[in-house]
Protein backbone atom coordinates (compact mmCIF):
# COMPACT_ATOMS: atom_id res chain seq x y z
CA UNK A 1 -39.30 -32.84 -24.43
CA UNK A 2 -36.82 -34.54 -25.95
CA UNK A 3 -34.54 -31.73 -26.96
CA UNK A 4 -34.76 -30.58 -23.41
CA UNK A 5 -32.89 -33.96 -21.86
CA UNK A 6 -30.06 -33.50 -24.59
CA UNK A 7 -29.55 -30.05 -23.59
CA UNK A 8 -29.53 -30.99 -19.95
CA UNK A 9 -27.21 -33.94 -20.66
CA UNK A 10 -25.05 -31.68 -22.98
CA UNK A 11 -24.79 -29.18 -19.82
CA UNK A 12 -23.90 -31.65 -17.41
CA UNK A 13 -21.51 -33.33 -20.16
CA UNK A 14 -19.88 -30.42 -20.67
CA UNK A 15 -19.68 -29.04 -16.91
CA UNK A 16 -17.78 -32.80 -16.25
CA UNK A 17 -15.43 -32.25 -19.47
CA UNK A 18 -13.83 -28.70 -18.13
CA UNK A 19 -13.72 -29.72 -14.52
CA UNK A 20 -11.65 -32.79 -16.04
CA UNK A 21 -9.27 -30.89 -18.04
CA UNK A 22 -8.78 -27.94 -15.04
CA UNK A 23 -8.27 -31.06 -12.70
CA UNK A 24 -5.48 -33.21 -14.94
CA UNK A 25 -3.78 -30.09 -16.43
CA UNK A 26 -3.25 -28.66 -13.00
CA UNK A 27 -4.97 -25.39 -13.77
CA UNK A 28 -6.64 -26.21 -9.63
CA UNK A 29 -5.01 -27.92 -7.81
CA UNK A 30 -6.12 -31.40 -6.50
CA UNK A 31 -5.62 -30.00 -2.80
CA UNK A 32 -8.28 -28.08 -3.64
CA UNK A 33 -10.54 -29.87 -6.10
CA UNK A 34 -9.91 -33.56 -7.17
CA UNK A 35 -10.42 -35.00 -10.27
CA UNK A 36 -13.73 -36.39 -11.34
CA UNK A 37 -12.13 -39.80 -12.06
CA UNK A 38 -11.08 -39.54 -8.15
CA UNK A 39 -13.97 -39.23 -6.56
CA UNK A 40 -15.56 -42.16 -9.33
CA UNK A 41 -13.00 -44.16 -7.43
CA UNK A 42 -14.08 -43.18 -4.35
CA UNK A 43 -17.27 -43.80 -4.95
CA UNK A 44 -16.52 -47.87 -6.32
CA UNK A 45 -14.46 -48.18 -3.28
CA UNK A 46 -18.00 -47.16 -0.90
CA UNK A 47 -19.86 -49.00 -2.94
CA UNK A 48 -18.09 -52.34 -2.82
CA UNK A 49 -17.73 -52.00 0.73
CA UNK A 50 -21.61 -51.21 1.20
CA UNK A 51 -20.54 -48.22 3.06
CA UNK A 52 -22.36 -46.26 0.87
CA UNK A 53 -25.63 -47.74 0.75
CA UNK A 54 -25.36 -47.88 4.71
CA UNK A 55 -25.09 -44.43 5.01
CA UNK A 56 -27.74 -43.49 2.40
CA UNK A 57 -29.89 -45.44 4.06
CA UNK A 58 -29.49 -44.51 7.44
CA UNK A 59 -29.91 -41.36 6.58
CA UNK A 60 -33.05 -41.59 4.37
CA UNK A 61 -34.36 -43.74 7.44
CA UNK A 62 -33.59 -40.25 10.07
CA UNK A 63 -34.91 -37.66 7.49
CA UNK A 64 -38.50 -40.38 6.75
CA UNK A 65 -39.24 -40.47 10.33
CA UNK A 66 -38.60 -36.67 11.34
CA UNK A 67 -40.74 -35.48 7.95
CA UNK A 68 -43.51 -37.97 8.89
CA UNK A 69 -43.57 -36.51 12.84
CA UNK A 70 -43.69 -33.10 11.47
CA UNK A 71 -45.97 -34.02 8.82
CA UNK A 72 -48.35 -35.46 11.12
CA UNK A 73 -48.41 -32.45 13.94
CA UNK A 74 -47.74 -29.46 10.88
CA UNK A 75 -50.05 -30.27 8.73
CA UNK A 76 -53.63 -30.70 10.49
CA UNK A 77 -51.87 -27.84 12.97
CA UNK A 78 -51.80 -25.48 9.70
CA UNK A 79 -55.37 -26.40 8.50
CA UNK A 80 -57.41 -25.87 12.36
CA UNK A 81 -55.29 -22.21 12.26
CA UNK A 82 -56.56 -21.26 8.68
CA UNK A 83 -60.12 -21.98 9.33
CA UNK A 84 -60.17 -21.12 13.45
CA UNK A 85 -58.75 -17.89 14.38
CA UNK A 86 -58.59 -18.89 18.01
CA UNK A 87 -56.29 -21.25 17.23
CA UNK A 88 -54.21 -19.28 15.12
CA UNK A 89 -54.09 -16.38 17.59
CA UNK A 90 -52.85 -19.12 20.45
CA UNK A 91 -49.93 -20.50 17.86
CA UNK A 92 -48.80 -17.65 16.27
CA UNK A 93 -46.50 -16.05 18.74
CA UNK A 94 -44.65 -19.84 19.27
CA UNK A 95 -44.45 -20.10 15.60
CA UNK A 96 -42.56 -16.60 16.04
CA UNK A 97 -40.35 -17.26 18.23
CA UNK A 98 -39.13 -20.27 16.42
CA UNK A 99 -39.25 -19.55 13.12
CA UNK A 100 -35.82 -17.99 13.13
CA UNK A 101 -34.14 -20.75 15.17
CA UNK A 102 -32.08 -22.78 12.07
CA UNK A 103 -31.84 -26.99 13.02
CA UNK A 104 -28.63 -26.70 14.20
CA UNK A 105 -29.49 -24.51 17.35
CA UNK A 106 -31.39 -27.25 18.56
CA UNK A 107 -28.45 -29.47 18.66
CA UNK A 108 -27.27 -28.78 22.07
CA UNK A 109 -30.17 -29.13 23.68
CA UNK A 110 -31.09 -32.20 21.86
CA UNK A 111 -28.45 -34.07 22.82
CA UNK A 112 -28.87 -33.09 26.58
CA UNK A 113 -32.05 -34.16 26.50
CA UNK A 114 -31.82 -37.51 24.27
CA UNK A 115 -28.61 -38.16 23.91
CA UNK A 116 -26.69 -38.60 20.29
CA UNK A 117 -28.34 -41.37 19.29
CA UNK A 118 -31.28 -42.23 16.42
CA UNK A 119 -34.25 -40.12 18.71
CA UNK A 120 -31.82 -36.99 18.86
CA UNK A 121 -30.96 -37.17 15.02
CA UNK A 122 -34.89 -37.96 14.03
CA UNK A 123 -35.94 -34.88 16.85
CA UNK A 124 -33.44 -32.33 14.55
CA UNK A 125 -35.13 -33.15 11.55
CA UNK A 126 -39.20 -32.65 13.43
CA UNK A 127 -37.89 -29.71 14.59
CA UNK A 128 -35.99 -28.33 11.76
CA UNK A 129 -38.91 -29.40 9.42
CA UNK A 130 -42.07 -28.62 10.49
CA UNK A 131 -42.78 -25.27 11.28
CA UNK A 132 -42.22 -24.92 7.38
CA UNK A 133 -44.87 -27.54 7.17
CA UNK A 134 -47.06 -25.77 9.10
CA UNK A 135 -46.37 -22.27 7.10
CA UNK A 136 -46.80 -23.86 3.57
CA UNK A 137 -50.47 -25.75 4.47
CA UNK A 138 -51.50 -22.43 6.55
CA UNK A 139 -50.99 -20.77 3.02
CA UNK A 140 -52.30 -22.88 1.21
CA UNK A 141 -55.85 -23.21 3.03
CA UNK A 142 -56.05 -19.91 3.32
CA UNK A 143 -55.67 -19.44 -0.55
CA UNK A 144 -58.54 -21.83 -1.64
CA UNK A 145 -61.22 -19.32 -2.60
CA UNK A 146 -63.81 -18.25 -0.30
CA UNK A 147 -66.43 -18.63 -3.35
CA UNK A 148 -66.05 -22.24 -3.20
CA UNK A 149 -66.99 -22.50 0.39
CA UNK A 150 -69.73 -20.14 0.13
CA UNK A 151 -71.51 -22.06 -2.74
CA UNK A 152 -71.38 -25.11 -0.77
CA UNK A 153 -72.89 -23.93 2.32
CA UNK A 154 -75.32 -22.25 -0.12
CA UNK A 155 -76.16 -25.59 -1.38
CA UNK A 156 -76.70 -26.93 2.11
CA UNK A 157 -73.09 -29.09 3.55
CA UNK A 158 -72.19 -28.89 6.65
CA UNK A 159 -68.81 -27.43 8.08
CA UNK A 160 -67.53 -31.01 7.90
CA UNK A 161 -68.44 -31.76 4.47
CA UNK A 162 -67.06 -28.42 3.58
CA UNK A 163 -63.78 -29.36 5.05
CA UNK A 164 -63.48 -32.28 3.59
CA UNK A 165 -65.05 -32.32 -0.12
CA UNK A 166 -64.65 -28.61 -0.93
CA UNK A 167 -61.04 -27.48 1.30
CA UNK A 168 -59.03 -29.92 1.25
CA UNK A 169 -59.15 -31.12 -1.96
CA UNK A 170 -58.70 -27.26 -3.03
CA UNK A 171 -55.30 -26.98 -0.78
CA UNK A 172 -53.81 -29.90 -1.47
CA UNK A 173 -51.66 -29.01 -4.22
CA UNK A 174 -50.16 -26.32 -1.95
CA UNK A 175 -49.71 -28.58 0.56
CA UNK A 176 -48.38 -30.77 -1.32
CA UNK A 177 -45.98 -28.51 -2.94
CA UNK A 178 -44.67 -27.25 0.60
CA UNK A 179 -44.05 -31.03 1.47
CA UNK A 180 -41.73 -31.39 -1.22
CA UNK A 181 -39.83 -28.31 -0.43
CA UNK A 182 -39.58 -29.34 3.12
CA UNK A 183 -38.31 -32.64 2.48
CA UNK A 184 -34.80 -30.94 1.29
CA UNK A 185 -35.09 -28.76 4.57
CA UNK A 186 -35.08 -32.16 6.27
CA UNK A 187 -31.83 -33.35 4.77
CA UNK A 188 -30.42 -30.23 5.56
CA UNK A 189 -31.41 -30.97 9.24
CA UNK A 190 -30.41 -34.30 9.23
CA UNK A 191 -26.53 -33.38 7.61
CA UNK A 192 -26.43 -31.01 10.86
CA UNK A 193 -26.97 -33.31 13.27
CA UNK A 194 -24.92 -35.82 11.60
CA UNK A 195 -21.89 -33.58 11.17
CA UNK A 196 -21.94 -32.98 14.91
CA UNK A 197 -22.51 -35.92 16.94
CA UNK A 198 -23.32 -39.45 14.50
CA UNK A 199 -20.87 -42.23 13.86
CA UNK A 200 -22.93 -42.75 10.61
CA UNK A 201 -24.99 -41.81 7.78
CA UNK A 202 -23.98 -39.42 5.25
CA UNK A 203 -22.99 -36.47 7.28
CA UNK A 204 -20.61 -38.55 9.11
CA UNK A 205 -19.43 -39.69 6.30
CA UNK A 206 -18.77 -36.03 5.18
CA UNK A 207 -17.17 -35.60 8.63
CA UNK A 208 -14.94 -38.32 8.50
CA UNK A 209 -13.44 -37.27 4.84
CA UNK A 210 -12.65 -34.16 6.73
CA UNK A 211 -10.98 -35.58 9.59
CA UNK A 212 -9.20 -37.71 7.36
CA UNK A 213 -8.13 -34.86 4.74
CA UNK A 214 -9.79 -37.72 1.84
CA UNK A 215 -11.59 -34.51 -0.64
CA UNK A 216 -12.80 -37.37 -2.49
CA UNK A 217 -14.68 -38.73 -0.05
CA UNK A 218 -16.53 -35.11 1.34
CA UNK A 219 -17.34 -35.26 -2.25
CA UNK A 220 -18.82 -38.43 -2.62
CA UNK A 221 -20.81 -37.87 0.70
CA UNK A 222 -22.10 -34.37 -0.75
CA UNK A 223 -22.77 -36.42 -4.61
CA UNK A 224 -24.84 -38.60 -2.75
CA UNK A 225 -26.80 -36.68 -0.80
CA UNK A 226 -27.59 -34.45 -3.97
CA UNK A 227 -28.64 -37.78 -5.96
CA UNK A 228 -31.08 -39.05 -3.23
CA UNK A 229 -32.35 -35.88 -2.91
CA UNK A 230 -33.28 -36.27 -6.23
CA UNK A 231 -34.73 -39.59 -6.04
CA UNK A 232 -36.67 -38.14 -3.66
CA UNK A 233 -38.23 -36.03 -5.14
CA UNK A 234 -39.26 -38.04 -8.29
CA UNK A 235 -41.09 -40.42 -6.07
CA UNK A 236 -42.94 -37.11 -4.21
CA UNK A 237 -43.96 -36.22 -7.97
CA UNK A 238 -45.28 -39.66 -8.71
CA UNK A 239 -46.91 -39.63 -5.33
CA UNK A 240 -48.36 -36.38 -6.53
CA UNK A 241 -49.52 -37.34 -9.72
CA UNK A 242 -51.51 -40.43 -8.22
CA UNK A 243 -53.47 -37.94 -5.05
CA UNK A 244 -53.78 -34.95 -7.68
CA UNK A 245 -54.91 -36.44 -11.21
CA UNK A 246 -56.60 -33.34 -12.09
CA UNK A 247 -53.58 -31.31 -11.75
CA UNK A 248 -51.91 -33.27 -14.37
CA UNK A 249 -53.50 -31.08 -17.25
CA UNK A 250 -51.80 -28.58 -15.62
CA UNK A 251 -48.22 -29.66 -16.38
CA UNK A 252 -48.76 -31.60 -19.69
């Protein structure tokens, strides 16, 4: 485990050391690629400010409301279509119809029909987010093996005590597992609508570098984003570990 982190920190180490020397020998440009001791002062300029924190947060507050909406409509949405054909038969050609439309499509009409403020921005992410919500926990249900659900009828549960004790707990790894891939699809979504019409968060930040011809600061807007990404996703793996404690063998 241990040798592992040093080879990941030696990667990373080593990735920073050439970009360094290509940036302050002039083999690129700085037009083109700044230095890594720019954007560091980029980045303690945002941070002293508080811009940066402002924008991380707003964002992380967008992307946590439009993953809980989808969340909440996906997820039960997926599990009534694995187990009820009639339901699946009445979604499916929606779900096909939408399922090629990327987030940013919806922008336009979005902002038509709210406006550019926080509901249009929190409506990109829903919409961007949870029809692969909805695909993951549909897989997932329909994986958990029929054997299971036979041997507790056989035993005498009901279809509700099936759902519950024998089902869900089987799925919820998957489910689980699509959550956390859809929670980058949601900060995709979220950069979209921010690029386009938002006077803040971390797209706009992005946006503004741009206008303002500052590569440091598109940089430190696209740093940041990959880092709380990141932090994201530890906390959805300690979130994991406490709903799925007998999946921990697993990984160990």
């Amino acid at each position: 485990m241990a040798g592992r982190l040093v080879i990941k920190l030696a990667s990373v180490a080593a990735f920073l050391l050439a970009w360094h020397v290509a940036t302050t020998t002039g083999a690129v440009s700085s037009v083109f690629l700044p230095s890594p001791a720019q954007i560091l002062a980029q980045a303690q300029d945002l941070i002293a400010s508080g811009d940066l924190w402002k924008s991380v947060l707003i964002s992380s507050e967008r992307v946590f409301a439009g993953f809980v909406l989808a969340g909440l409509v996906a997820v039960p949405l997926g599990v009534v279509m694995a187990v009820w054909w009639p339901a699946k038969a009445i979604v499916d050609p929606f779900v096909s119809l939408l399922r090629p439309l990327p987030s940013i499509t919806w922008i336009p009409l979005t902002i038509l029909w709210l406006g550019i403020g926080e509901q249009q921005k929190v409506a990109i992410v829903f919409l961007g987010s949870w029809i692969y919500m909805l695909f993951y926990t549909l897989a997932a249900v329909q994986r958990v093996d029929p054997l299971l659900v036979r041997a507790a009828r056989n035993l005498g549960a009901k279809d509700v005590a099936v759902m519950w004790q024998v089902i869900l707990p089987a799925a919820l790894p998957g489910i689980i597992a699509g959550l956390k891939i859809t929670l980058a699809i949601s900060w995709s979504c979220v950069l979209s609508a921010e690029l386009v019409a938002a006077q803040s968060g971390l797209g706009a930040l992005i946006w503004q570098g741009k206008d303002w011809g500052n590569l440091p600061l598109v940089l430190v807007g696209m740093v940041a984003i990959s880092i709380t990404v990141l932090i994201a996703d530890l906390i959805a793996e300690r979130i994991e570990r406490l709903l799925l404690p007998w999946e921990r063998h697993r990984r160990t």
